[in-house]
C-alpha atoms as a PDB file:
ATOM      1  CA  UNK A   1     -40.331  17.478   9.691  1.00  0.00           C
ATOM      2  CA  UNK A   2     -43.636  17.466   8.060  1.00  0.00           C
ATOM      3  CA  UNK A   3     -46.815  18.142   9.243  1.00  0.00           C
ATOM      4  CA  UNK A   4     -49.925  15.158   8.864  1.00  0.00           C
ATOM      5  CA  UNK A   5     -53.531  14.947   9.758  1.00  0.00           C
ATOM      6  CA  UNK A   6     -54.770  12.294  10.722  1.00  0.00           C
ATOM      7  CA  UNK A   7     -58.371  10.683  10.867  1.00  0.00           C
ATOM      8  CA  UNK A   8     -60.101   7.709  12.902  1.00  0.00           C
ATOM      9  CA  UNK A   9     -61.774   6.723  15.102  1.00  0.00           C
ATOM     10  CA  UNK A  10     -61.130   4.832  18.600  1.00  0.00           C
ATOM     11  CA  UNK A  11     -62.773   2.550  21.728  1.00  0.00           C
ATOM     12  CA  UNK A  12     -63.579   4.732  24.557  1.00  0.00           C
ATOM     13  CA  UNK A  13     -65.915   2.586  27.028  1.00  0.00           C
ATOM     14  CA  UNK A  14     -68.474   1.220  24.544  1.00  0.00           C
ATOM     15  CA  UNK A  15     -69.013   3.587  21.879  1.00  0.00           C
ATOM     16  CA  UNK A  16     -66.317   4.416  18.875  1.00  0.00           C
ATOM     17  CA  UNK A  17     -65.165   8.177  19.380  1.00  0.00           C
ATOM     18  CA  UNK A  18     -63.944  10.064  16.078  1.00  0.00           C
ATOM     19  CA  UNK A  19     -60.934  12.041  16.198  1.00  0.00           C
ATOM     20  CA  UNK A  20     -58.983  14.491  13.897  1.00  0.00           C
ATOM     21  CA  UNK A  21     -55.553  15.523  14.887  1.00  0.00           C
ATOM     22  CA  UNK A  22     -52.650  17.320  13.502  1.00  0.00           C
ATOM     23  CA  UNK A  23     -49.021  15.869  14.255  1.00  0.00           C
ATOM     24  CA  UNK A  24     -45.248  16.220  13.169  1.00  0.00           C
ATOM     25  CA  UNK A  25     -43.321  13.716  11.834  1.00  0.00           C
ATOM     26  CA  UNK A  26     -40.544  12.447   9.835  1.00  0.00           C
ATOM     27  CA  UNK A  27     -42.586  10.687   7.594  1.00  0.00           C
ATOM     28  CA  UNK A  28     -45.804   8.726   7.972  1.00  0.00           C
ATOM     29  CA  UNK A  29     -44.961   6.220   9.872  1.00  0.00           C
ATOM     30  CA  UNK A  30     -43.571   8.007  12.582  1.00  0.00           C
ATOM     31  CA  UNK A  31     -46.456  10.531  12.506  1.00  0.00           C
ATOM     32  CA  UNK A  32     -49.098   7.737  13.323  1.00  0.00           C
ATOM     33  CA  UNK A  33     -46.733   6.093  15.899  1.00  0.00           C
ATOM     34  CA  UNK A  34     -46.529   9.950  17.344  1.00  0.00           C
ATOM     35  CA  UNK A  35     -50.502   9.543  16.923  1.00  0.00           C
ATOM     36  CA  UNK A  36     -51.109   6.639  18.937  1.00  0.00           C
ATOM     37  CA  UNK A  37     -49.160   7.098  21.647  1.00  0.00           C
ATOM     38  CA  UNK A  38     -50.884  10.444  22.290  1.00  0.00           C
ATOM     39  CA  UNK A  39     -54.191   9.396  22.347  1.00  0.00           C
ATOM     40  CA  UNK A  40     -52.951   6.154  24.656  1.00  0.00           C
ATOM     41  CA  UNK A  41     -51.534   8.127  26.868  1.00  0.00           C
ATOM     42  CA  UNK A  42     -54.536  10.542  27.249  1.00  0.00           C
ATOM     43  CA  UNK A  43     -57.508   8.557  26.944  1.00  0.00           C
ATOM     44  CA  UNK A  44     -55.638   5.188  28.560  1.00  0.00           C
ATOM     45  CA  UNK A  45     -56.809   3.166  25.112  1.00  0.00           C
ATOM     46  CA  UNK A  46     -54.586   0.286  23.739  1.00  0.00           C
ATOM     47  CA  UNK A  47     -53.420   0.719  20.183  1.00  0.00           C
ATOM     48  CA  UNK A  48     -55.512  -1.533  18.913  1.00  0.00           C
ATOM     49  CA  UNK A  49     -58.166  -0.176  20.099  1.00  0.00           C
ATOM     50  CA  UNK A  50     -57.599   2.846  17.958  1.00  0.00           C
ATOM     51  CA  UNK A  51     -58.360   2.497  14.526  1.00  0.00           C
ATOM     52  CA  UNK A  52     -56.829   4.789  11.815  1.00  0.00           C
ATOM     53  CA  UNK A  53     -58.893   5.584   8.524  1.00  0.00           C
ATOM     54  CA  UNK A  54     -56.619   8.319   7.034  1.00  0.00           C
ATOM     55  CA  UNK A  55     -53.708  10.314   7.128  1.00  0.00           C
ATOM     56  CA  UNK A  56     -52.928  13.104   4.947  1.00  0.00           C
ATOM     57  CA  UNK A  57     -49.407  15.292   4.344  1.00  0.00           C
ATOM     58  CA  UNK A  58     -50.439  18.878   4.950  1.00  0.00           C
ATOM     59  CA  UNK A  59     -48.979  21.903   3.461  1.00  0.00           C
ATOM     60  CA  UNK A  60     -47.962  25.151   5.623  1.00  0.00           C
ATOM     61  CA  UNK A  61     -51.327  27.092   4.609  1.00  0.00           C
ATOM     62  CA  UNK A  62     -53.463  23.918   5.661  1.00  0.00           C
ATOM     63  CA  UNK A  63     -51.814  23.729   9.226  1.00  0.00           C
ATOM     64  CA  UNK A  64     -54.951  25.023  11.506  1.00  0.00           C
ATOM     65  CA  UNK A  65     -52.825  23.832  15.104  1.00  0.00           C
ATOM     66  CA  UNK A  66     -50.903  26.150  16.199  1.00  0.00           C
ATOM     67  CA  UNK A  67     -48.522  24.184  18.085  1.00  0.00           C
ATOM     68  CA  UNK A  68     -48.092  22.247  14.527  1.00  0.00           C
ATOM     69  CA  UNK A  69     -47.375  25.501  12.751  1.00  0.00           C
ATOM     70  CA  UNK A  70     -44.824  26.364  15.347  1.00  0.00           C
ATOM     71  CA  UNK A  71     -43.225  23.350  15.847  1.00  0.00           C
ATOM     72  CA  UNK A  72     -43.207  23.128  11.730  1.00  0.00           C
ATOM     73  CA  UNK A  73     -41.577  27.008  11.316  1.00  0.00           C
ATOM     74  CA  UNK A  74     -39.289  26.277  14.277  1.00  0.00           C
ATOM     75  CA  UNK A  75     -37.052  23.171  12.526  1.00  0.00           C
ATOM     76  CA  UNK A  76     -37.347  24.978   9.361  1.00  0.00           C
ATOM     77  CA  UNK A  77     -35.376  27.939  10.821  1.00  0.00           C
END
């Protein structure tokens, strides 16, 4: 597992809300899928209402969620 941040933005009501959020995944793909169904399931937003602008593999010192870091440490074990 790998850790990813990603960056965008998404349709809540009328106005565009930015969001930054660390998740796990596989790869990239599976990271952004992980992505969208969080914030769907949250904020009750249809995917395409969410629009990504950047994603970005992180290293162990960049992790700043905990839940991240400890998810990250726990498969590495």
């Amino acid at each position: 597992m790998k850790a990813y941040k990603i960056k965008g933005v998404f349709l809540m009501g009328k106005v565009w809300q930015p969001f930054s959020k660390e998740v796990i995944g596989n790869d990239e793909n599976e990271a952004v899928e992980r992505l969208l169904s969080t914030i769907g399931s949250r904020h009750g937003v249809k995917r395409r209402m969410i629009k990504i602008k950047e994603v970005k593999e992180l290293g162990n010192e960049e992790i700043q969620d905990a839940m991240v870091k400890y998810m990250i440490e726990k498969v590495g074990e």
